[in-house]
C-alpha atoms as a PDB file:
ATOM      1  CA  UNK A   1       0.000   0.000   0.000  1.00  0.00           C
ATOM      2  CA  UNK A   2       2.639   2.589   0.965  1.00  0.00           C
ATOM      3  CA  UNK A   3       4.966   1.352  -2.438  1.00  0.00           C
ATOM      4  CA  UNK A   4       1.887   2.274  -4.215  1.00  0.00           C
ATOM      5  CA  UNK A   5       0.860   5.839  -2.334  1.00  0.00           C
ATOM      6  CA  UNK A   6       4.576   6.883  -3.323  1.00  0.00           C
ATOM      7  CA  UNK A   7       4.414   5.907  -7.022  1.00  0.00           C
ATOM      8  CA  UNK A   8       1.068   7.692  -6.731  1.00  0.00           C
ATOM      9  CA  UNK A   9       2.723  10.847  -5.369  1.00  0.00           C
ATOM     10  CA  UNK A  10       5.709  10.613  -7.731  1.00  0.00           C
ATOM     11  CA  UNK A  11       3.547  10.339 -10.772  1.00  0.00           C
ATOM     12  CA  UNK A  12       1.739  13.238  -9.496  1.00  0.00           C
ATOM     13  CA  UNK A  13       4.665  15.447  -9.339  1.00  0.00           C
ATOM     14  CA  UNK A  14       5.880  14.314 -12.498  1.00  0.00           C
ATOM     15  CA  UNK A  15       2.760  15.953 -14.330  1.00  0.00           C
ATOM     16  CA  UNK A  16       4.218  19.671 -12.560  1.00  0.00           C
ATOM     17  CA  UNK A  17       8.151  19.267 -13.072  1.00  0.00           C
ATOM     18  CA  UNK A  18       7.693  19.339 -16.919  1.00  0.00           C
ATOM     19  CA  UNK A  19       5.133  22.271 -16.384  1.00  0.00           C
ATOM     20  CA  UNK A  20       7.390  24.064 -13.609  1.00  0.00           C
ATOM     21  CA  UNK A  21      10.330  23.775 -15.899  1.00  0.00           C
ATOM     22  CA  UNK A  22       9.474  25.994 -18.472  1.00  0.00           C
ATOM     23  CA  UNK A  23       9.173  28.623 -15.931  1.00  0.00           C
ATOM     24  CA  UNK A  24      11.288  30.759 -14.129  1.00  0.00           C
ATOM     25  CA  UNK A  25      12.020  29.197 -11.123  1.00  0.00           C
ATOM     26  CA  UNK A  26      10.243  30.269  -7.784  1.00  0.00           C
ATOM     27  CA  UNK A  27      11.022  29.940  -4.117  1.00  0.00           C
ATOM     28  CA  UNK A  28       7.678  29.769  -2.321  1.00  0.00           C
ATOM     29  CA  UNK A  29       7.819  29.906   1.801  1.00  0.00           C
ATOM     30  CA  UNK A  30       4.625  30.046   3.453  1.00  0.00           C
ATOM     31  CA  UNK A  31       5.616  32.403   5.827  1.00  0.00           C
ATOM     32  CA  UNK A  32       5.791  34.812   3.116  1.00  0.00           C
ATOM     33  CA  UNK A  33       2.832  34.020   0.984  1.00  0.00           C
ATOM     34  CA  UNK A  34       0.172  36.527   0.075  1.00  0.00           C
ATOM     35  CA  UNK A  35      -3.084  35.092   0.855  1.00  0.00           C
ATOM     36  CA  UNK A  36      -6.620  35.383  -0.765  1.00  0.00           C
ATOM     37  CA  UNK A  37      -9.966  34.189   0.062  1.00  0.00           C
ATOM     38  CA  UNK A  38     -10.460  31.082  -1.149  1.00  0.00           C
ATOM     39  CA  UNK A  39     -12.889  31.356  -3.643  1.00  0.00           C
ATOM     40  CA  UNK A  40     -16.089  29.370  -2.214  1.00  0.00           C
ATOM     41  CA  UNK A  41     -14.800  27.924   0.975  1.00  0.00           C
ATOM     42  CA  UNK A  42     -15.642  31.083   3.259  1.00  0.00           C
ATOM     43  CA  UNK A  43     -12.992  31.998   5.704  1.00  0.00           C
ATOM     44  CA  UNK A  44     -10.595  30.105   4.547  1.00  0.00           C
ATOM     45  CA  UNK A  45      -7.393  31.067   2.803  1.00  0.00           C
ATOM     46  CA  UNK A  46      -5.501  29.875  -0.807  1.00  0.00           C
ATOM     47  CA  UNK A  47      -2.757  30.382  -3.013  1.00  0.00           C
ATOM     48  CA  UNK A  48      -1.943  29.509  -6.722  1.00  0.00           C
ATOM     49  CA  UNK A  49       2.231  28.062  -6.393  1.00  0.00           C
ATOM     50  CA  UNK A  50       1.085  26.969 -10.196  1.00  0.00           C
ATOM     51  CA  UNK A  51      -1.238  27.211 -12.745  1.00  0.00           C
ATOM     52  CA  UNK A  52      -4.726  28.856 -13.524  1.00  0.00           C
ATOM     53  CA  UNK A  53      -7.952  26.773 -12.508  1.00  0.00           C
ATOM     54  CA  UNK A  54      -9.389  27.402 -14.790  1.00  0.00           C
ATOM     55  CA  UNK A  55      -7.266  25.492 -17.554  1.00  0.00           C
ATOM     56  CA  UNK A  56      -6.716  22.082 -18.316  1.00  0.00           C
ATOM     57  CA  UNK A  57      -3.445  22.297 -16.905  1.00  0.00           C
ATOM     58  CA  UNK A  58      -1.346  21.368 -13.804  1.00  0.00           C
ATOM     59  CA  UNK A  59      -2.396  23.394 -10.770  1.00  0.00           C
ATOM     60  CA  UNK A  60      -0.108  23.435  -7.261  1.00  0.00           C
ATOM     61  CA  UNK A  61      -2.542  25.066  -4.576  1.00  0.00           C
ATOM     62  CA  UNK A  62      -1.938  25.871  -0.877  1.00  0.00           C
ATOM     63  CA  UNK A  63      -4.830  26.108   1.189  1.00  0.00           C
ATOM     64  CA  UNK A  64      -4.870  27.632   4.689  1.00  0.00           C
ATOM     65  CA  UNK A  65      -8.031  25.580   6.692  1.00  0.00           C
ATOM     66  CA  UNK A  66      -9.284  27.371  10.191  1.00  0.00           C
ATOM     67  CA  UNK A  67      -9.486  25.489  13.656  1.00  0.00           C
ATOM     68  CA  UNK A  68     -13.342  23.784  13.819  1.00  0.00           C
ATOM     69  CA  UNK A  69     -13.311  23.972   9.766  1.00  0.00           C
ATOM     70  CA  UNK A  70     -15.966  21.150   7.783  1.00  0.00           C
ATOM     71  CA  UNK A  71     -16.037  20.540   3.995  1.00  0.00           C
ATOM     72  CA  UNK A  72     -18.665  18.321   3.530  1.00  0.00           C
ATOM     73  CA  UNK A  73     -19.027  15.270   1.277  1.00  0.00           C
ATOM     74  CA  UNK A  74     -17.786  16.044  -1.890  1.00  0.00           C
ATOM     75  CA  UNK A  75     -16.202  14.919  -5.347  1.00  0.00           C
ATOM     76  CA  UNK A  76     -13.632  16.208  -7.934  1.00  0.00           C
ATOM     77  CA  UNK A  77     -13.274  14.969 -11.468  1.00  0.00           C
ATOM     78  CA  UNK A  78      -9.673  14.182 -11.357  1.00  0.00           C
ATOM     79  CA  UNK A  79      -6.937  12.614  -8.724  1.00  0.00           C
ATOM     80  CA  UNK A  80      -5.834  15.253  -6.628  1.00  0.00           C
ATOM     81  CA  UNK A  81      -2.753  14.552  -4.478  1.00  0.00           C
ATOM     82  CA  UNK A  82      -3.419  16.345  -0.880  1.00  0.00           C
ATOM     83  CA  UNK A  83      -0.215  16.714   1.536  1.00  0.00           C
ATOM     84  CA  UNK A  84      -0.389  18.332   4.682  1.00  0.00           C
ATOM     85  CA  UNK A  85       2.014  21.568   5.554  1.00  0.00           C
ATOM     86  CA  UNK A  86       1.684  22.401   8.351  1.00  0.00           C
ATOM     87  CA  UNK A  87      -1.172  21.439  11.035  1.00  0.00           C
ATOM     88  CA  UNK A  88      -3.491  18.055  11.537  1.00  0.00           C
ATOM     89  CA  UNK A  89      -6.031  17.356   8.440  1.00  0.00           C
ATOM     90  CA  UNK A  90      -8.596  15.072   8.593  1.00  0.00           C
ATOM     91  CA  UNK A  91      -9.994  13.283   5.943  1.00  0.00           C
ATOM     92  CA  UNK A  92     -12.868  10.268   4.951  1.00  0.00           C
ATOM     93  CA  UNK A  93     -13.597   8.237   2.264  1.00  0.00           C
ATOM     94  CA  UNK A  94     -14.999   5.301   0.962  1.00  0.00           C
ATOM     95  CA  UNK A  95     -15.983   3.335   3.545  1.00  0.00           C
ATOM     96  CA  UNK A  96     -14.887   5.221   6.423  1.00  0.00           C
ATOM     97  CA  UNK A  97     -16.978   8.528   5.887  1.00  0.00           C
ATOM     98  CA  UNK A  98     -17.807   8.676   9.701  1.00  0.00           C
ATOM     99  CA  UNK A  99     -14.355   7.935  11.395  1.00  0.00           C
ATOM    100  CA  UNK A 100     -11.402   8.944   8.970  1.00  0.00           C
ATOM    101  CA  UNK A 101      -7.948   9.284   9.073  1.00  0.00           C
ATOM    102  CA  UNK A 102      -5.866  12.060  11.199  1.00  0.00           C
ATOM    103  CA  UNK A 103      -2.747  13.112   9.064  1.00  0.00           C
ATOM    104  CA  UNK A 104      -0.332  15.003  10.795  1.00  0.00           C
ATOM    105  CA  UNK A 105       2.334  17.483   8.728  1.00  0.00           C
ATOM    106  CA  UNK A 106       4.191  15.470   5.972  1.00  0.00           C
ATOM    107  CA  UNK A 107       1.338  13.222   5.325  1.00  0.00           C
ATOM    108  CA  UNK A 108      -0.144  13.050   2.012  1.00  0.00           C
ATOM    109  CA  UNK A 109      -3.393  11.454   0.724  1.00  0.00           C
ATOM    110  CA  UNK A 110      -4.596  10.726  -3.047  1.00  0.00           C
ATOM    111  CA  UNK A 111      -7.898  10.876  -3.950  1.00  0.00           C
ATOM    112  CA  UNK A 112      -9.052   8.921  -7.095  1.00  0.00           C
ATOM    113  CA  UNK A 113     -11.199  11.376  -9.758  1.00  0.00           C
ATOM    114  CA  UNK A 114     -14.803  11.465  -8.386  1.00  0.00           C
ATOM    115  CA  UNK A 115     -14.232   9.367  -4.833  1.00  0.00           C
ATOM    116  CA  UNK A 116     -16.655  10.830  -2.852  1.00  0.00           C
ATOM    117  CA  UNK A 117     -14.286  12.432   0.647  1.00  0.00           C
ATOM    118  CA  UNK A 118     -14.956  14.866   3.024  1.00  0.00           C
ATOM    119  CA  UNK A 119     -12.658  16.699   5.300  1.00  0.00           C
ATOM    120  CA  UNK A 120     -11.969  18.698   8.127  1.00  0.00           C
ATOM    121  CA  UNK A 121      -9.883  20.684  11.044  1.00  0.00           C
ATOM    122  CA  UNK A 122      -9.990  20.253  14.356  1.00  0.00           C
ATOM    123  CA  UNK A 123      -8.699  22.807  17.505  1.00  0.00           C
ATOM    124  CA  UNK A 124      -5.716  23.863  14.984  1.00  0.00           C
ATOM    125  CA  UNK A 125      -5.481  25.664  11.704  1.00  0.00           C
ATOM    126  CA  UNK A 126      -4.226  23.175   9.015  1.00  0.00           C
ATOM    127  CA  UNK A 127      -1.953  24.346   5.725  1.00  0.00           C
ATOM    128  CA  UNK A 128      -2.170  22.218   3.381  1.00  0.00           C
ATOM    129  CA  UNK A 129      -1.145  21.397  -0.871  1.00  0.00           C
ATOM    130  CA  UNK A 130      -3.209  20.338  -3.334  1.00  0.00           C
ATOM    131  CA  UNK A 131      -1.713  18.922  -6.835  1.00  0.00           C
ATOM    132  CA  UNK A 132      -3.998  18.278  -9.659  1.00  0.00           C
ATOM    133  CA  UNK A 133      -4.851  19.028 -13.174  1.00  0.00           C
ATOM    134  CA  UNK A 134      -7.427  21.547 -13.955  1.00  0.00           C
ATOM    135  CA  UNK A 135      -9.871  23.027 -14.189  1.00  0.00           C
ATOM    136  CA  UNK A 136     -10.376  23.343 -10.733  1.00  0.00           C
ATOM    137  CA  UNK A 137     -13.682  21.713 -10.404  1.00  0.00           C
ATOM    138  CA  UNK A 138     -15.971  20.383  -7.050  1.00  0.00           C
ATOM    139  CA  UNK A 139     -19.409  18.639  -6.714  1.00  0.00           C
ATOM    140  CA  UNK A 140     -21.100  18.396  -3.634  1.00  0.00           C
ATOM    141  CA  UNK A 141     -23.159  15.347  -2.968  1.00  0.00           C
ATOM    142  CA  UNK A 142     -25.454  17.468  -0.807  1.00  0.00           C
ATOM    143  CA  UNK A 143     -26.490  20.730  -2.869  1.00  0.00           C
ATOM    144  CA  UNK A 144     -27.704  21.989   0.071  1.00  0.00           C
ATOM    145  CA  UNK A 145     -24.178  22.051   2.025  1.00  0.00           C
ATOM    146  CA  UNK A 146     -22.544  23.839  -1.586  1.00  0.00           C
ATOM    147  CA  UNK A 147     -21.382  26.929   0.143  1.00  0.00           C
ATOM    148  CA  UNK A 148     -22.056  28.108  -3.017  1.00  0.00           C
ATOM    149  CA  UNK A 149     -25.523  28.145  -3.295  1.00  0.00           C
ATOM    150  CA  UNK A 150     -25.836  29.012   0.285  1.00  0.00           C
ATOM    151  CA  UNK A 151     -24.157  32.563  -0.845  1.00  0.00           C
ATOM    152  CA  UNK A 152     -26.612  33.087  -3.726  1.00  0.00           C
ATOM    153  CA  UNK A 153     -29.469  32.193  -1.869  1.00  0.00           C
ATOM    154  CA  UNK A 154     -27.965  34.287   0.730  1.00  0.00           C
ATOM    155  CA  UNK A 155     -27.584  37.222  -1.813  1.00  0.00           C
ATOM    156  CA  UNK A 156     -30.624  36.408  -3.683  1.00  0.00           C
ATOM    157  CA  UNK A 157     -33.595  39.349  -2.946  1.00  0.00           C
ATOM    158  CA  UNK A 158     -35.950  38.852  -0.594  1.00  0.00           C
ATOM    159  CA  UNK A 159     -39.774  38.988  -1.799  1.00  0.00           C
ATOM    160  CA  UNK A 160     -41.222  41.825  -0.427  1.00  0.00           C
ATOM    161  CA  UNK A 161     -45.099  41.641   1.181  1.00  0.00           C
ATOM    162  CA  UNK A 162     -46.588  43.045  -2.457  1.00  0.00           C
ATOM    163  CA  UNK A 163     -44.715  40.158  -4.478  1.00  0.00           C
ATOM    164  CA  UNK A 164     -46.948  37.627  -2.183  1.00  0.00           C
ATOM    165  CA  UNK A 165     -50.265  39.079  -1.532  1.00  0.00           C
ATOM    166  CA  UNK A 166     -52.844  37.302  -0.315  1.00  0.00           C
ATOM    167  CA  UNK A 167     -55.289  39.473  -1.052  1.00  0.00           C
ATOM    168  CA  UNK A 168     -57.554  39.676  -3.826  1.00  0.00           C
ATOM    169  CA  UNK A 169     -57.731  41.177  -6.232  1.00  0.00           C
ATOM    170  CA  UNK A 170     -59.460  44.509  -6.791  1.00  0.00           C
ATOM    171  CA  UNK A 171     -62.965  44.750  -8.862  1.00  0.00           C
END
């Protein structure tokens, strides 16, 4: 099992060396990285070391999770290589979506394209690296716990007392 995480993890990386190559090379610490918020995941914290989610390419992304932090049951349409930074991650799948798996800093987990997983912090903040190829792409299995569509519904306007009337109407 471990022989075959590691090949797992090595052919991960492989798809970014070729990638990282043609650039100019970077020295990322995370001490020093400029954070913005993540783009659906409220309150927590990301950062692009490669790539553009949005294109079929490969994408290196560091994530910084809150203490007490839930993402719920979820899929993504490709493997995605997690490894932990800095912190404790937890994360369950397959048959273990109640329990799941503590992983402390220098742990790594690989999640097949469209294994259903969820994940989450506990009293600590978690840093953590995600390798993939995009586009960056996630599918609840709950649309009600999309933090998405709790924003829109969130933003959507209220209907005011006129919109729902009861009365009738006039003669």
């Amino acid at each position: 099992m471990e022989i075959r995480l590691v090949a797992l993890v090595g052919l991960a990386i492989s798809f970014a060396v070729p990638s990282i190559a043609q650039d100019a090379m970077k020295v990322i610490k995370l001490d020093e990285l400029v954070w913005k918020e993540h783009p659906f995941l409220k309150g927590c914290q990301t950062f692009y070391i490669r790539g553009d989610p949005t294109k079929a390419e490969p994408i290196v992304r560091v994530d910084k999770i809150p203490p007490h932090y839930r993402i719920p049951p979820h899929t993504h349409p490709y493997t995605e290589v997690v490894t932990v930074l800095r912190g404790t991650y937890w994360n369950a799948m397959g048959d273990d979506m109640e329990k799941g798996v503590m992983l402390r800093s220098g742990s790594s987990f690989v999640l097949p394209a469209n294994h259903i997983h969820r994940t989450w912090t506990t009293d600590e903040g978690t840093i953590t690296q995600a390798t993939f190829i995009g586009p960056a792409s996630i599918t609840y299995v709950s649309p009600a716990e999309d933090p998405r569509m709790q924003a829109q519904q969130k933003d959507a306007p209220q209907p005011t007392a006129t919109q729902f009337s009861t009365a009738s109407p006039s003669k």
